[in-house]
PDB file of N, CA and C in Angstrom:
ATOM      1  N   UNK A   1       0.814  -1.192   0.000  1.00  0.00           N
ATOM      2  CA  UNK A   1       0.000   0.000   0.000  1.00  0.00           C
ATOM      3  C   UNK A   1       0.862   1.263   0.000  1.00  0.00           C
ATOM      4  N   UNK A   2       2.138   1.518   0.597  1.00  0.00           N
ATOM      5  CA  UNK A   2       2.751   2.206   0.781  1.00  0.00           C
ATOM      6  C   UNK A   2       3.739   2.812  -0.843  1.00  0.00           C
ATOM      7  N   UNK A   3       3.271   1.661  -1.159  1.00  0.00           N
ATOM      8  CA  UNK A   3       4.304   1.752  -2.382  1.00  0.00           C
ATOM      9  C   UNK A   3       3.321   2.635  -3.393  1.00  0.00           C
ATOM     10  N   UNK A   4       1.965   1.971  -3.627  1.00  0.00           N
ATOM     11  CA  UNK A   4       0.939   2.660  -4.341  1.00  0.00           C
ATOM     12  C   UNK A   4       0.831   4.229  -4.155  1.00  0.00           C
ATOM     13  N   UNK A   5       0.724   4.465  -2.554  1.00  0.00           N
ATOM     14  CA  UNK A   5       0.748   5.896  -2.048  1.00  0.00           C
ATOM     15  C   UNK A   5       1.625   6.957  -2.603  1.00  0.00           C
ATOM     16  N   UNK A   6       2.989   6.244  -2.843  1.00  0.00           N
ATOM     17  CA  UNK A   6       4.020   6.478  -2.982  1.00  0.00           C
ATOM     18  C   UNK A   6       4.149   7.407  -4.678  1.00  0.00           C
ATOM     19  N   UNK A   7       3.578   6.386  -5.742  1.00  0.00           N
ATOM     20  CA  UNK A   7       3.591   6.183  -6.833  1.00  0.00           C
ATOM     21  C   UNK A   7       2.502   7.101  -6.767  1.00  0.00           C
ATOM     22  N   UNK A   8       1.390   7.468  -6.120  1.00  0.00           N
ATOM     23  CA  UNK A   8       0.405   8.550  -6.626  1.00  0.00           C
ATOM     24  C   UNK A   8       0.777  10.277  -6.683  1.00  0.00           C
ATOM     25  N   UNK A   9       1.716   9.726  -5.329  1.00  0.00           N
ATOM     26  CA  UNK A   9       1.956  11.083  -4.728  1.00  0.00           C
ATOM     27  C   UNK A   9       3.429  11.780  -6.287  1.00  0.00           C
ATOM     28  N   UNK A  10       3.214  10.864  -7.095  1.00  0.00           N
ATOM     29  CA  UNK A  10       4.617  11.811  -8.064  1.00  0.00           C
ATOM     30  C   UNK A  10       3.720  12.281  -8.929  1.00  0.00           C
ATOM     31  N   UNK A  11       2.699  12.151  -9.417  1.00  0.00           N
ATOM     32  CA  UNK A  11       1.836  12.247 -10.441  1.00  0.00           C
ATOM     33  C   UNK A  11       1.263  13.576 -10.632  1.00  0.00           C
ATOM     34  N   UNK A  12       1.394  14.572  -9.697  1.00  0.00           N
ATOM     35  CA  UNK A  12       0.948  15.826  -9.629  1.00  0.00           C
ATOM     36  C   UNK A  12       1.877  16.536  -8.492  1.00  0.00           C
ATOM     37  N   UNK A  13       2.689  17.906  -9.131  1.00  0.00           N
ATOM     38  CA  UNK A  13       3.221  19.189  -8.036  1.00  0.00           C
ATOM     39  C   UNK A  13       2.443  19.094  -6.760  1.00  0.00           C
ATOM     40  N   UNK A  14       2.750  20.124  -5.932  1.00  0.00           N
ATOM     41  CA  UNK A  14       2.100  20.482  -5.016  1.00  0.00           C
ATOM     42  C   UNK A  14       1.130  21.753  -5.526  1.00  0.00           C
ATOM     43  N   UNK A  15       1.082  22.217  -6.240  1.00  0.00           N
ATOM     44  CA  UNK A  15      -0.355  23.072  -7.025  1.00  0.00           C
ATOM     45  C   UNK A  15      -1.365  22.155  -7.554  1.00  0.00           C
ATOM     46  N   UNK A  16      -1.369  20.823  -7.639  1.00  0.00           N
ATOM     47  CA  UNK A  16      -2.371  20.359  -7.866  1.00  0.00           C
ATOM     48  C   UNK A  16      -2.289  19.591 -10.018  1.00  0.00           C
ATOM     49  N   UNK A  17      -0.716  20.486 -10.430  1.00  0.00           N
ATOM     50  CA  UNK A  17      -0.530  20.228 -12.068  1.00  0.00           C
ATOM     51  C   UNK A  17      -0.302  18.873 -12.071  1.00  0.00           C
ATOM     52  N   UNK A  18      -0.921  18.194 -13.182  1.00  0.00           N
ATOM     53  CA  UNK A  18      -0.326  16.484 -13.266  1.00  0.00           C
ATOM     54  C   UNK A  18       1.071  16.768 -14.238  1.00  0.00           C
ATOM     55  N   UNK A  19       2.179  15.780 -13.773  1.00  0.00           N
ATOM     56  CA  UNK A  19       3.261  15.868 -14.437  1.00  0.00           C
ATOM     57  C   UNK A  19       4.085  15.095 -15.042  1.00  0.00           C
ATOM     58  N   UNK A  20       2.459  14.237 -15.364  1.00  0.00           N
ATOM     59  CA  UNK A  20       3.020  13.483 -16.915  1.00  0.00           C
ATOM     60  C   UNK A  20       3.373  14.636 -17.978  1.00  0.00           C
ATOM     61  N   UNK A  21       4.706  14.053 -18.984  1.00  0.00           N
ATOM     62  CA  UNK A  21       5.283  14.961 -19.796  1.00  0.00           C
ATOM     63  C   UNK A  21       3.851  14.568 -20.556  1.00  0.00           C
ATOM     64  N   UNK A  22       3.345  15.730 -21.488  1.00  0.00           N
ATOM     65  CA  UNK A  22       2.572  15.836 -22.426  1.00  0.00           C
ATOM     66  C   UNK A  22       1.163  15.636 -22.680  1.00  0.00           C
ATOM     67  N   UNK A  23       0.520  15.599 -21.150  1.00  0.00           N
ATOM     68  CA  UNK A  23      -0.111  15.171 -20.682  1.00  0.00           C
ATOM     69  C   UNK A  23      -0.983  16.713 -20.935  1.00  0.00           C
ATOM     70  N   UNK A  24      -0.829  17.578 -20.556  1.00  0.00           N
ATOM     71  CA  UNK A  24      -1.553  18.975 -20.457  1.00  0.00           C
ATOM     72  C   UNK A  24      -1.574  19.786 -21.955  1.00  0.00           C
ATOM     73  N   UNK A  25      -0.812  18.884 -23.057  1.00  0.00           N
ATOM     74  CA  UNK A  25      -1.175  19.362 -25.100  1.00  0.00           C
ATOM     75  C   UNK A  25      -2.547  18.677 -25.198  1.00  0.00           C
ATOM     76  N   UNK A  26      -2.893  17.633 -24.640  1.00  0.00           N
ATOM     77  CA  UNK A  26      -4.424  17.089 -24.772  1.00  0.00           C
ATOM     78  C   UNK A  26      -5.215  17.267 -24.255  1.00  0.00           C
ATOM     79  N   UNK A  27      -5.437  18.183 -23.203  1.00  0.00           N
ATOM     80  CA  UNK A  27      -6.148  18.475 -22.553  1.00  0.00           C
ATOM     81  C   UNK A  27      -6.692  19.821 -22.825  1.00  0.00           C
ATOM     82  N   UNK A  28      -8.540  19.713 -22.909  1.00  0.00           N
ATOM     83  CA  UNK A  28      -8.890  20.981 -23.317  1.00  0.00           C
ATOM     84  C   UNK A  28      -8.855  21.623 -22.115  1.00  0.00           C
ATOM     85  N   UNK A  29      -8.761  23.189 -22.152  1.00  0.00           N
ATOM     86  CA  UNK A  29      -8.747  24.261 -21.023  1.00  0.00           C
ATOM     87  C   UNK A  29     -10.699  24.350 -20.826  1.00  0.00           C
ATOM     88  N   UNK A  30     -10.286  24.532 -19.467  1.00  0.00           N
ATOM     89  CA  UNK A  30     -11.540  25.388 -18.936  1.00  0.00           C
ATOM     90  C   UNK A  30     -12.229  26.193 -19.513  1.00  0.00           C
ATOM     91  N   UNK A  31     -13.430  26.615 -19.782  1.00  0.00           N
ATOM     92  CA  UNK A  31     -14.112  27.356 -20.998  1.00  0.00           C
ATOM     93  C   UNK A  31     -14.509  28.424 -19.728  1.00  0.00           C
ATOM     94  N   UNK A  32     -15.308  29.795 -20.126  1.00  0.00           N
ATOM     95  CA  UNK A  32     -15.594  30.941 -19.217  1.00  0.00           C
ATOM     96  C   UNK A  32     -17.047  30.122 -18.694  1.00  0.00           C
ATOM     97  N   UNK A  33     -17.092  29.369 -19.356  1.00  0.00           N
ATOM     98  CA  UNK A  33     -18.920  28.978 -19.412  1.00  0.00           C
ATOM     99  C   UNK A  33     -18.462  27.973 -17.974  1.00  0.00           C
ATOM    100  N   UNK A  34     -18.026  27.033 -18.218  1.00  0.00           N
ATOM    101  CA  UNK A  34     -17.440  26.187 -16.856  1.00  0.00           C
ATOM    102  C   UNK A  34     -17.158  26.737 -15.989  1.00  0.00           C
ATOM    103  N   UNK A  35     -16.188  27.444 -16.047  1.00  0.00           N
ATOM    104  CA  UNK A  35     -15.579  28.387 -14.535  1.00  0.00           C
ATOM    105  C   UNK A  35     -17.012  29.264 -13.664  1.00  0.00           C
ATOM    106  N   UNK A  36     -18.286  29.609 -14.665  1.00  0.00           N
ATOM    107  CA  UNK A  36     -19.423  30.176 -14.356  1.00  0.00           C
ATOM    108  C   UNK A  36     -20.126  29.588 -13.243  1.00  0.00           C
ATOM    109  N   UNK A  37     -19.876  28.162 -13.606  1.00  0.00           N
ATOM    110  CA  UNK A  37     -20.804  27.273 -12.780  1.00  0.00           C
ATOM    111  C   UNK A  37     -20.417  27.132 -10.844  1.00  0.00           C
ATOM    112  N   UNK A  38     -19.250  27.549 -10.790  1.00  0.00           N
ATOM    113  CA  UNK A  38     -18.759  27.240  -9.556  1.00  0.00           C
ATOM    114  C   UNK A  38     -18.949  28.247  -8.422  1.00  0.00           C
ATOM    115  N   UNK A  39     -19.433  29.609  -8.620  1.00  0.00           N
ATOM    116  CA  UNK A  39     -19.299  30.401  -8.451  1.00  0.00           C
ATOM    117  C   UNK A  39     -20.554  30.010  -7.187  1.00  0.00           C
ATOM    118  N   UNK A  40     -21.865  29.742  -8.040  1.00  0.00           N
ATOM    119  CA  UNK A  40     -23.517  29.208  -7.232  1.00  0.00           C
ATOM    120  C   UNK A  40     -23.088  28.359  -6.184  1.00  0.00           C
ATOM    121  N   UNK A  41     -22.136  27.438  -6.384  1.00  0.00           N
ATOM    122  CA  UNK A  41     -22.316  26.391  -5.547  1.00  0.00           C
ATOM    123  C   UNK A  41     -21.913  26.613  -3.904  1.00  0.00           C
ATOM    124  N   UNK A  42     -23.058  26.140  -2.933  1.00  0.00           N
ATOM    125  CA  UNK A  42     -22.445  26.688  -1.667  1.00  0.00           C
ATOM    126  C   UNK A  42     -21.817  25.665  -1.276  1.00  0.00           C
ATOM    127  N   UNK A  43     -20.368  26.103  -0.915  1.00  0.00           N
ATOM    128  CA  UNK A  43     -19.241  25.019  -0.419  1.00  0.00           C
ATOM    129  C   UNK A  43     -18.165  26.297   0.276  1.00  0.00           C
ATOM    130  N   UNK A  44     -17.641  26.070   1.130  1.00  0.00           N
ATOM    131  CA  UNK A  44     -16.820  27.038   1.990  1.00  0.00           C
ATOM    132  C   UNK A  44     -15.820  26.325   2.227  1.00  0.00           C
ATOM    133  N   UNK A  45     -14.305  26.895   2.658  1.00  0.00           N
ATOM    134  CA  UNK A  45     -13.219  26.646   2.993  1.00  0.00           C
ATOM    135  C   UNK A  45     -13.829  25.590   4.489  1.00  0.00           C
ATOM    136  N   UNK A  46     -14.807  26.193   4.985  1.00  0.00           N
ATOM    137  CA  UNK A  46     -14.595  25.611   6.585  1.00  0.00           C
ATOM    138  C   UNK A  46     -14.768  23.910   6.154  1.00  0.00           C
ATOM    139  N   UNK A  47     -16.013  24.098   4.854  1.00  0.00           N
ATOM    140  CA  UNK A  47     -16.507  22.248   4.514  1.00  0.00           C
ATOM    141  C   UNK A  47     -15.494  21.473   4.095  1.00  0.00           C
ATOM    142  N   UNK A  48     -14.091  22.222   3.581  1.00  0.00           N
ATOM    143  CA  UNK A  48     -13.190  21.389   2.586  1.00  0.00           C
ATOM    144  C   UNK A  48     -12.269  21.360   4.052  1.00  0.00           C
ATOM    145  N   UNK A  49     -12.101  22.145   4.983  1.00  0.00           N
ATOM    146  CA  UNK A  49     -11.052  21.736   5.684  1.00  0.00           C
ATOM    147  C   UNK A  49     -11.981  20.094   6.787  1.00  0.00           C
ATOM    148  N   UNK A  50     -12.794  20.529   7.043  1.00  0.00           N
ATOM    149  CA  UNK A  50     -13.854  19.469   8.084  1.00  0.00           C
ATOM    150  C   UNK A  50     -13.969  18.357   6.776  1.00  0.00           C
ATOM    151  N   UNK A  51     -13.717  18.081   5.951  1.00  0.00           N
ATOM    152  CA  UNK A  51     -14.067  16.779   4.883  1.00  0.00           C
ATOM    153  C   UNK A  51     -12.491  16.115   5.379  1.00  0.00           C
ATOM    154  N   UNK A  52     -11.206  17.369   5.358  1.00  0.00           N
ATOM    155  CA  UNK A  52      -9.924  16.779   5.191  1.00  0.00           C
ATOM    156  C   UNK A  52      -9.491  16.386   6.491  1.00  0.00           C
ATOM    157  N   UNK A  53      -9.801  17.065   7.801  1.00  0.00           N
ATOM    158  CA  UNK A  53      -9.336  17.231   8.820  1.00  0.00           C
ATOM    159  C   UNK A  53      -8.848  18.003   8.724  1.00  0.00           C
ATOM    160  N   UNK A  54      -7.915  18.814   7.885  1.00  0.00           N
ATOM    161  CA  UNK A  54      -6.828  19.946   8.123  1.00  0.00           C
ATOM    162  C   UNK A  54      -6.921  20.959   7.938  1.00  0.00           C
ATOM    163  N   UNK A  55      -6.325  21.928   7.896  1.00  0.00           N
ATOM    164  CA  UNK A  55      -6.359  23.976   7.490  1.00  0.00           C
ATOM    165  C   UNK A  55      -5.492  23.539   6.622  1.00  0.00           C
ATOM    166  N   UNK A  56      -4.875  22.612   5.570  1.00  0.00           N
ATOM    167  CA  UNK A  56      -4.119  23.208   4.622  1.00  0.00           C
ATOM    168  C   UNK A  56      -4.625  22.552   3.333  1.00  0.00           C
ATOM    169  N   UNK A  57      -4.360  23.378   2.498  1.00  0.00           N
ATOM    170  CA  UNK A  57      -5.128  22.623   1.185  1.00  0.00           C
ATOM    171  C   UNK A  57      -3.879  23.591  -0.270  1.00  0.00           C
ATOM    172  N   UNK A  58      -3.897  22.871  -0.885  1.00  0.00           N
ATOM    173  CA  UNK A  58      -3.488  24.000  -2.195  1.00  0.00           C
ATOM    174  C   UNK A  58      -4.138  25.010  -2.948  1.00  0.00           C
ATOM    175  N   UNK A  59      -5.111  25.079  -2.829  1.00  0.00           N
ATOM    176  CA  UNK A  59      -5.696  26.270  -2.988  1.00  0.00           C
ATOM    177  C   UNK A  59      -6.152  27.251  -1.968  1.00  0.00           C
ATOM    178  N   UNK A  60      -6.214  28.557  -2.508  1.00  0.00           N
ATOM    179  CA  UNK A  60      -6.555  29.653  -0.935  1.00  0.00           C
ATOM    180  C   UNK A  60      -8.491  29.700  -1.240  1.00  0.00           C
ATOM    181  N   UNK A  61      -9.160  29.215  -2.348  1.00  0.00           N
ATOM    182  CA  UNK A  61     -10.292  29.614  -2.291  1.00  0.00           C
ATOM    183  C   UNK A  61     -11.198  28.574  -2.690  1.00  0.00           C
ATOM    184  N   UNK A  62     -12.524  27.976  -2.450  1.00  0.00           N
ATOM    185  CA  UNK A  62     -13.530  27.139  -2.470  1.00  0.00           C
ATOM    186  C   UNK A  62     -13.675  26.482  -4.056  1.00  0.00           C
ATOM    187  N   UNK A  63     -14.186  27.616  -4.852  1.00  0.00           N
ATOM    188  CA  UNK A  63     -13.802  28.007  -6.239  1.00  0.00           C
ATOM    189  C   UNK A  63     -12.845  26.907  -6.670  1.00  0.00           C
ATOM    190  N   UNK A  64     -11.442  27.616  -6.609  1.00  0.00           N
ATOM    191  CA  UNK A  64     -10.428  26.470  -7.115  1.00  0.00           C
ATOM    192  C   UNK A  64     -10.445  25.537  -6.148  1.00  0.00           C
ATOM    193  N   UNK A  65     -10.664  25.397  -5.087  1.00  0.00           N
ATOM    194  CA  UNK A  65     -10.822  24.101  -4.593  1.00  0.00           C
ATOM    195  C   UNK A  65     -11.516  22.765  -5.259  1.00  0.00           C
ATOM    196  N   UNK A  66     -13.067  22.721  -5.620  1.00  0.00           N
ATOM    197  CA  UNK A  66     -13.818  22.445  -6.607  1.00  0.00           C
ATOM    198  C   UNK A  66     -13.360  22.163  -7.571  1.00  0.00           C
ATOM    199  N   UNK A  67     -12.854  23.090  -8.400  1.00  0.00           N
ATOM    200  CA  UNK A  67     -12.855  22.941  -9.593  1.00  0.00           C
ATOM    201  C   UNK A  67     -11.653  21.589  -9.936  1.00  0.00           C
ATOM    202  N   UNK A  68     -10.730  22.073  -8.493  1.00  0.00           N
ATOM    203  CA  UNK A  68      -9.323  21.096  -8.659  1.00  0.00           C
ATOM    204  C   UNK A  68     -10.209  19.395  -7.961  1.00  0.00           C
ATOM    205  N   UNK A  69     -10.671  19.592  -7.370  1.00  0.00           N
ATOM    206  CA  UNK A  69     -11.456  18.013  -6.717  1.00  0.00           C
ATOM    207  C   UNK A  69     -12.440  17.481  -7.895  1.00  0.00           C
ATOM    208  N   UNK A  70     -13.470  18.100  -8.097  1.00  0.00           N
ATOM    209  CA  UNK A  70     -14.082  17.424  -9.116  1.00  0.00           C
ATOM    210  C   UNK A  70     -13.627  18.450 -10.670  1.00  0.00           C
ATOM    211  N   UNK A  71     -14.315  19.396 -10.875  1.00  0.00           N
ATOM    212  CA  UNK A  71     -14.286  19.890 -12.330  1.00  0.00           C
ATOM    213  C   UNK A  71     -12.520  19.187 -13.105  1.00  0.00           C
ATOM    214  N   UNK A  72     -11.886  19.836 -12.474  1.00  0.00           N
ATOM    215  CA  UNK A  72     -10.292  18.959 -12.888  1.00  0.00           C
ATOM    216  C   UNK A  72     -10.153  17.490 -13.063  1.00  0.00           C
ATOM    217  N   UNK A  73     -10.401  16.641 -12.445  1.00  0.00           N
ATOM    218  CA  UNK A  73     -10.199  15.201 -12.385  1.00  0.00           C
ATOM    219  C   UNK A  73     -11.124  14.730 -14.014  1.00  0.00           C
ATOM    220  N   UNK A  74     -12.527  15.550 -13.988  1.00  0.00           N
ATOM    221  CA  UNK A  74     -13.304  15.056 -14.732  1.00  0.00           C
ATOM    222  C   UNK A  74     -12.983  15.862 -16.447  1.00  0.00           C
ATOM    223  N   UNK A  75     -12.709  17.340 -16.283  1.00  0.00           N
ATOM    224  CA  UNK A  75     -11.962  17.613 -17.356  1.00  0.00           C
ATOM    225  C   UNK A  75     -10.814  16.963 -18.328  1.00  0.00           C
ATOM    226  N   UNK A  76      -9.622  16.824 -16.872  1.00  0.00           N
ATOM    227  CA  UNK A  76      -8.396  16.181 -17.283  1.00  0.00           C
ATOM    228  C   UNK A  76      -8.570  14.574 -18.207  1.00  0.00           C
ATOM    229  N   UNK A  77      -9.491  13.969 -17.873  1.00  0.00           N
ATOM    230  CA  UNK A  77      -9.516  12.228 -18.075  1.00  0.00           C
ATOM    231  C   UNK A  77     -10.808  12.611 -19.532  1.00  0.00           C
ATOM    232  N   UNK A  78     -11.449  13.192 -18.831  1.00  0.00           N
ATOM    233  CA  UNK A  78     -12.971  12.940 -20.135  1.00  0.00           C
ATOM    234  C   UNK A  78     -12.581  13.488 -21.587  1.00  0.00           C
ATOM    235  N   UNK A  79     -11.354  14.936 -21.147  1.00  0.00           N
ATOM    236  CA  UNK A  79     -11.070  15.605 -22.442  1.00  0.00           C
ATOM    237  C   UNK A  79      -9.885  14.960 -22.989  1.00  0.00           C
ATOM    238  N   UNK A  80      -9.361  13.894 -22.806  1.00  0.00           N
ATOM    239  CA  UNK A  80      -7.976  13.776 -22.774  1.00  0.00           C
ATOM    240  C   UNK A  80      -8.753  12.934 -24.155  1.00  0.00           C
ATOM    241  N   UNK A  81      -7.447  13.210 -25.381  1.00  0.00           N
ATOM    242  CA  UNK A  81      -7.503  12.689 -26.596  1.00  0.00           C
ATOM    243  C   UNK A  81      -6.715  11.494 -26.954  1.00  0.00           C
ATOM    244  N   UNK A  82      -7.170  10.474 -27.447  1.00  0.00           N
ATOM    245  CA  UNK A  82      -6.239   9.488 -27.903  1.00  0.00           C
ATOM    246  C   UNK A  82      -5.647   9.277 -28.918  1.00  0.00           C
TER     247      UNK A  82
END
């Protein structure tokens, strides 16, 4: 298990970038229309720290928080071209 942990934890900086080489030419960007949507949603720093246990997270705001937990994961994989 340790080893798996291990192997996840290289896969993305500490900003949250994945750092497979070439990995981010296939990937479409965020549209203004997407980034729109996050704005409604009520979610606060206090819910993301009480989900994690902790005060530290890589992002300073709810917004990119979100977007990096779900909108990102689901961007990165769904848009990715073969």
């Amino acid at each position: 298990m340790t080893d798996l942990v291990s192997l996840l934890g290289t896969l993305v900086d500490n900003k949250g970038k994945i750092k497979i080489d070439g990995i981010d030419a296939l990937v479409a960007p965020v549209t203004e229309e997407e980034k729109a949507l996050f704005p409604g949603i009520a979610f606060t720093m206090g819910d993301i720290y009480e989900s994690i246990g902790a005060k530290s997270t890589i992002y300073d705001n709810s917004e990119q928080i979100l977007m990096a937990r779900y909108a990102a994961y689901f961007l990165y994989w769904a848009s990715v071209k073969n």
